[in-house]
N, C-alpha and C. Protein backbone atom coordinates (compact mmCIF):
# COMPACT_ATOMS: atom_id res chain seq x y z
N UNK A 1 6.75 -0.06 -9.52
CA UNK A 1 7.66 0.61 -8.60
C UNK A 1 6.95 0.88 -7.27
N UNK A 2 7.87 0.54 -5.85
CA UNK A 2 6.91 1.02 -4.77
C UNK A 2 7.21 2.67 -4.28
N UNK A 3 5.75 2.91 -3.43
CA UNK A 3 5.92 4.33 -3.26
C UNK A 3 7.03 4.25 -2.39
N UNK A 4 7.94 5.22 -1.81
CA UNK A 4 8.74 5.39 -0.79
C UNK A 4 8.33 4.50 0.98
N UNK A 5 7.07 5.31 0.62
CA UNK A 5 6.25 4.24 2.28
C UNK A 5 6.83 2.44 2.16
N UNK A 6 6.51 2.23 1.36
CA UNK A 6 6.47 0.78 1.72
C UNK A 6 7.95 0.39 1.31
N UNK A 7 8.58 1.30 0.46
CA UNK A 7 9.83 0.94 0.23
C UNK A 7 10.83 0.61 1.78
N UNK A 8 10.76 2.04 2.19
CA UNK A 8 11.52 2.11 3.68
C UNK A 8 10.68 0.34 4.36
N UNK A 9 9.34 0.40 4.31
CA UNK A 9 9.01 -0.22 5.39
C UNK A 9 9.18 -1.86 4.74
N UNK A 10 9.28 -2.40 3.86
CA UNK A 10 10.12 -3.41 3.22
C UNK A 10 11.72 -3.45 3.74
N UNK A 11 12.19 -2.31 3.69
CA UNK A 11 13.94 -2.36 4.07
C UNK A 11 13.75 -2.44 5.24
N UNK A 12 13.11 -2.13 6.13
CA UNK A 12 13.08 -2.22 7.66
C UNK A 12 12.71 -3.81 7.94
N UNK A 13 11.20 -4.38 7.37
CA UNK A 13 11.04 -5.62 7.53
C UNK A 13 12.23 -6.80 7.02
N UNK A 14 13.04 -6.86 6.45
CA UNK A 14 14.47 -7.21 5.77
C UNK A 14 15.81 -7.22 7.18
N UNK A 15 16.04 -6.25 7.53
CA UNK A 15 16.72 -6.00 8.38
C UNK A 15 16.11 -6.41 9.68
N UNK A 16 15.10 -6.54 10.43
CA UNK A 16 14.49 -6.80 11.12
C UNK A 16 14.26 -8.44 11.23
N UNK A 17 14.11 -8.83 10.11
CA UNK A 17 14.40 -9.70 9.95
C UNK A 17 11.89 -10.19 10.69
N UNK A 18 11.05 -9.32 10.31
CA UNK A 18 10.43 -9.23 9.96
C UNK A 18 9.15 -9.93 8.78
N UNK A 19 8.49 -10.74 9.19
CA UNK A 19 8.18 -11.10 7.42
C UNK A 19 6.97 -10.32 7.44
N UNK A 20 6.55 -9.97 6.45
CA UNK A 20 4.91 -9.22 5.66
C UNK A 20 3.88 -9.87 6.83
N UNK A 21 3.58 -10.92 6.82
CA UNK A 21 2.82 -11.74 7.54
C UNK A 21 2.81 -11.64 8.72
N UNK A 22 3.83 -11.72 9.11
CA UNK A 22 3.99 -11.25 11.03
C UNK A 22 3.96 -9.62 11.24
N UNK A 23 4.34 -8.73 10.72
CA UNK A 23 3.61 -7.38 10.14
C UNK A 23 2.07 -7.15 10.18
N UNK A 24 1.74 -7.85 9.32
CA UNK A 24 0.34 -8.00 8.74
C UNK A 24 -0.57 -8.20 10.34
N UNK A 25 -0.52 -9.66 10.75
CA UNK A 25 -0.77 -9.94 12.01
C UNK A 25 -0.42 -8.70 13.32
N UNK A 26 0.52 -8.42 13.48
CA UNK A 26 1.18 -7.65 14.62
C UNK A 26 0.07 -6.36 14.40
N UNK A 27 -0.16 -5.92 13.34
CA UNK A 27 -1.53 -4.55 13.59
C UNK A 27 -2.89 -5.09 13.21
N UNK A 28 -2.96 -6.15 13.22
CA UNK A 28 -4.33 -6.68 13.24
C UNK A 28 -4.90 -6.11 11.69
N UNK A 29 -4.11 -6.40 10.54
CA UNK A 29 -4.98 -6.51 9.25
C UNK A 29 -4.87 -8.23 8.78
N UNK A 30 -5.19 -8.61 7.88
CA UNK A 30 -5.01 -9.59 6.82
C UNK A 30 -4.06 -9.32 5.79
N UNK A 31 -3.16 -10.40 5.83
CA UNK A 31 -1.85 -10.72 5.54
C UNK A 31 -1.85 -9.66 3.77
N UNK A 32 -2.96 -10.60 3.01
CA UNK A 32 -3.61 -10.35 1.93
C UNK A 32 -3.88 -8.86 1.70
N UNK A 33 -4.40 -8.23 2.84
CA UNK A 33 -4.63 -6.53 2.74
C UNK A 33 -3.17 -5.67 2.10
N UNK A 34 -2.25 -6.07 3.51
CA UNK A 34 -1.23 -5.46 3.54
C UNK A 34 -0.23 -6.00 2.04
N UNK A 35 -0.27 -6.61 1.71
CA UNK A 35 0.31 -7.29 -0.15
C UNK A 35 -0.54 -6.40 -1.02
N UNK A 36 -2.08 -6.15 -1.34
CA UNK A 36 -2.81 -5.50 -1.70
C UNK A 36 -2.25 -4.17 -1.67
N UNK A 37 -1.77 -3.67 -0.43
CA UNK A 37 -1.27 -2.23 -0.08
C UNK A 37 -0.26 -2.02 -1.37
N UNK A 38 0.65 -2.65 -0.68
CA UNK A 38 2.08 -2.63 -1.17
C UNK A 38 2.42 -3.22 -2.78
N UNK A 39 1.64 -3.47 -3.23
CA UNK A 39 1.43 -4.31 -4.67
C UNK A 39 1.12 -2.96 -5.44
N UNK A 40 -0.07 -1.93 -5.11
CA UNK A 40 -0.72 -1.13 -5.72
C UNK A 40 -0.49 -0.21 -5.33
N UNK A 41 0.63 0.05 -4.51
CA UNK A 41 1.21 1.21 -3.90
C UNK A 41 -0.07 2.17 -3.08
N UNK A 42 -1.09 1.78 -2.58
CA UNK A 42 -1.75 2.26 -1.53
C UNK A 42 -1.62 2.69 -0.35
N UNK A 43 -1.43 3.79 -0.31
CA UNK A 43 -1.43 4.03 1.96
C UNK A 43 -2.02 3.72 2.13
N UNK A 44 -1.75 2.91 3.56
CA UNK A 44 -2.36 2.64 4.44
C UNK A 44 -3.31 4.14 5.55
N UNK A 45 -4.43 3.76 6.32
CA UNK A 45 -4.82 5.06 7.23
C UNK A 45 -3.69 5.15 7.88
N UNK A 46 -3.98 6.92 8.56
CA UNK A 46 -2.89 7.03 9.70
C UNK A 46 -2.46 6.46 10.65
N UNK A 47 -3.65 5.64 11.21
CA UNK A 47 -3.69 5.38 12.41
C UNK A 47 -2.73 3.81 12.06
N UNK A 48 -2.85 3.15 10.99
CA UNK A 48 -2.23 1.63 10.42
C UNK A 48 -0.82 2.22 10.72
N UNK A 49 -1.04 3.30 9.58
CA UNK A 49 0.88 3.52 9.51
C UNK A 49 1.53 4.14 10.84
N UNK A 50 0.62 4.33 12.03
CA UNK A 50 1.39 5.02 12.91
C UNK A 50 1.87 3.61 13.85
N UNK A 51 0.46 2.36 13.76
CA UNK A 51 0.56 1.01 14.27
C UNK A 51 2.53 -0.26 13.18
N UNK A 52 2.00 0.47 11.54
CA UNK A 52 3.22 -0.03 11.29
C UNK A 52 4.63 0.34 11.78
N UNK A 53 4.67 1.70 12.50
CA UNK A 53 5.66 2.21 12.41
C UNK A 53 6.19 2.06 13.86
N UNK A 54 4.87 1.66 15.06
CA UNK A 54 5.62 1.34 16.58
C UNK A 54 6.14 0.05 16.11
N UNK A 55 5.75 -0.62 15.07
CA UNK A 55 5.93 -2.47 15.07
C UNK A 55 7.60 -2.66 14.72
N UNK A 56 7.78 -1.58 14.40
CA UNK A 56 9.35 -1.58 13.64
C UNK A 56 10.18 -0.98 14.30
N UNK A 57 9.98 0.11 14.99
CA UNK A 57 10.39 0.57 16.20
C UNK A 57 10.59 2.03 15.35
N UNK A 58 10.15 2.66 14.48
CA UNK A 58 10.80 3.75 13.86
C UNK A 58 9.26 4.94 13.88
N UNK A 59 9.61 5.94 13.64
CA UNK A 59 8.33 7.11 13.56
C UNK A 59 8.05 6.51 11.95
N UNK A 60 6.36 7.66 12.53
CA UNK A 60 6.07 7.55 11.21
C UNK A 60 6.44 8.46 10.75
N UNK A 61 6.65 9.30 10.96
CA UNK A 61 7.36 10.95 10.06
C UNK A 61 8.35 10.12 9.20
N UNK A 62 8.89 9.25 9.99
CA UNK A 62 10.13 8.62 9.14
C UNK A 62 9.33 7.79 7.73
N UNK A 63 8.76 6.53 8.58
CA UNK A 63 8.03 6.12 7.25
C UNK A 63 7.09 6.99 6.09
N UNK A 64 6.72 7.85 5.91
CA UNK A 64 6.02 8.67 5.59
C UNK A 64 7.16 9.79 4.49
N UNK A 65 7.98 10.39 5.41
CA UNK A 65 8.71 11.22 4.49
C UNK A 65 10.09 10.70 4.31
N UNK A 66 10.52 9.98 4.95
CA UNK A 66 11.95 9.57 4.69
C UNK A 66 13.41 10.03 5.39
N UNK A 67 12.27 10.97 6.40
CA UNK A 67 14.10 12.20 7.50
C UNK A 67 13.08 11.75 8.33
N UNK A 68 13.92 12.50 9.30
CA UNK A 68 14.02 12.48 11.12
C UNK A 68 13.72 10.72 11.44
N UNK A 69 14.66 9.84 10.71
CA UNK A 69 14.53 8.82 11.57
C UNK A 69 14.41 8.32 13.11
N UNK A 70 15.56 9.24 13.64
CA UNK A 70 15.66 9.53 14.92
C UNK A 70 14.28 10.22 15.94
N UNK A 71 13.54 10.41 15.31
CA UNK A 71 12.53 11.14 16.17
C UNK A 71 11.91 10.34 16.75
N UNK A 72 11.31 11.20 17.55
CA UNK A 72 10.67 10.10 18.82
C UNK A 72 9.91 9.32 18.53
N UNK A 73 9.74 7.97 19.41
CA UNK A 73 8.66 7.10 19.06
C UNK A 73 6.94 7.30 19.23
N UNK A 74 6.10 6.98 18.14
CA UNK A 74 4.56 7.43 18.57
C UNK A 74 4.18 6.13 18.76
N UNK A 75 3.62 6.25 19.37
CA UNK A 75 1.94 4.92 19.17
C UNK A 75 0.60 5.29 19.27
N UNK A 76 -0.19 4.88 18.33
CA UNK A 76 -1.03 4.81 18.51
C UNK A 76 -2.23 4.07 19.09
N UNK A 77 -2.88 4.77 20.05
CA UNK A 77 -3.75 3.26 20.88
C UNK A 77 -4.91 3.81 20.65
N UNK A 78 -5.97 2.96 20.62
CA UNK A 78 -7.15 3.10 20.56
C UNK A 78 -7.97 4.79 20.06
N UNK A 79 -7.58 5.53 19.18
CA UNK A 79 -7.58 6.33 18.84
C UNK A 79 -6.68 7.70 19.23
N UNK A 80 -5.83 7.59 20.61
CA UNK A 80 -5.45 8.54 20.86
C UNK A 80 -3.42 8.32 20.79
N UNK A 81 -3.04 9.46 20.68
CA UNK A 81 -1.91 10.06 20.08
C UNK A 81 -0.76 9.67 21.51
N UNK A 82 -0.09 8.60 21.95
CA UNK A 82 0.90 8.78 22.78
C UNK A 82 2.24 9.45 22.37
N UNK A 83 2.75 9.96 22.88
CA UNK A 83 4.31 10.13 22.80
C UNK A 83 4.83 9.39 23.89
């Protein structure tokens, strides 16, 4: 069963029309990592899931807990916190 994280972020890559691989690539891991993740239900660091979550266009609060979809967008760059 997957945790909630990767669940949402599977339904997003689907709709998006998204594959794992171009995901994978777009935050700079290995394709293989991110399957690894999601296979064994592993989080990813913050800083990945804050990179998965500009790639999709959604917060991570969202990916993470499952409300405030709507909230604002973060990114993360080079260690520091944009809004």
């Amino acid at each position: 069963m997957l945790i909630p994280f990767w669940e949402r972020v599977k339904k997003h890559t689907r709709t998006q029309k998204i594959s794992q691989e171009k995901l994978a690539n777009s935050i700079g891991i290995r394709y293989g990592t991110l399957k690894h993740w999601i296979c064994y239900g592993l989080f990813p660091d913050i800083e990945t899931a804050f990179d998965i979550a500009g790639v999709l266009g959604l917060s991570a609060e969202y990916l993470l807990t499952g409300i405030d979809k709507k909230a604002k967008k973060y990114k993360l760059k080079k260690g520091a916190l944009r809004v």
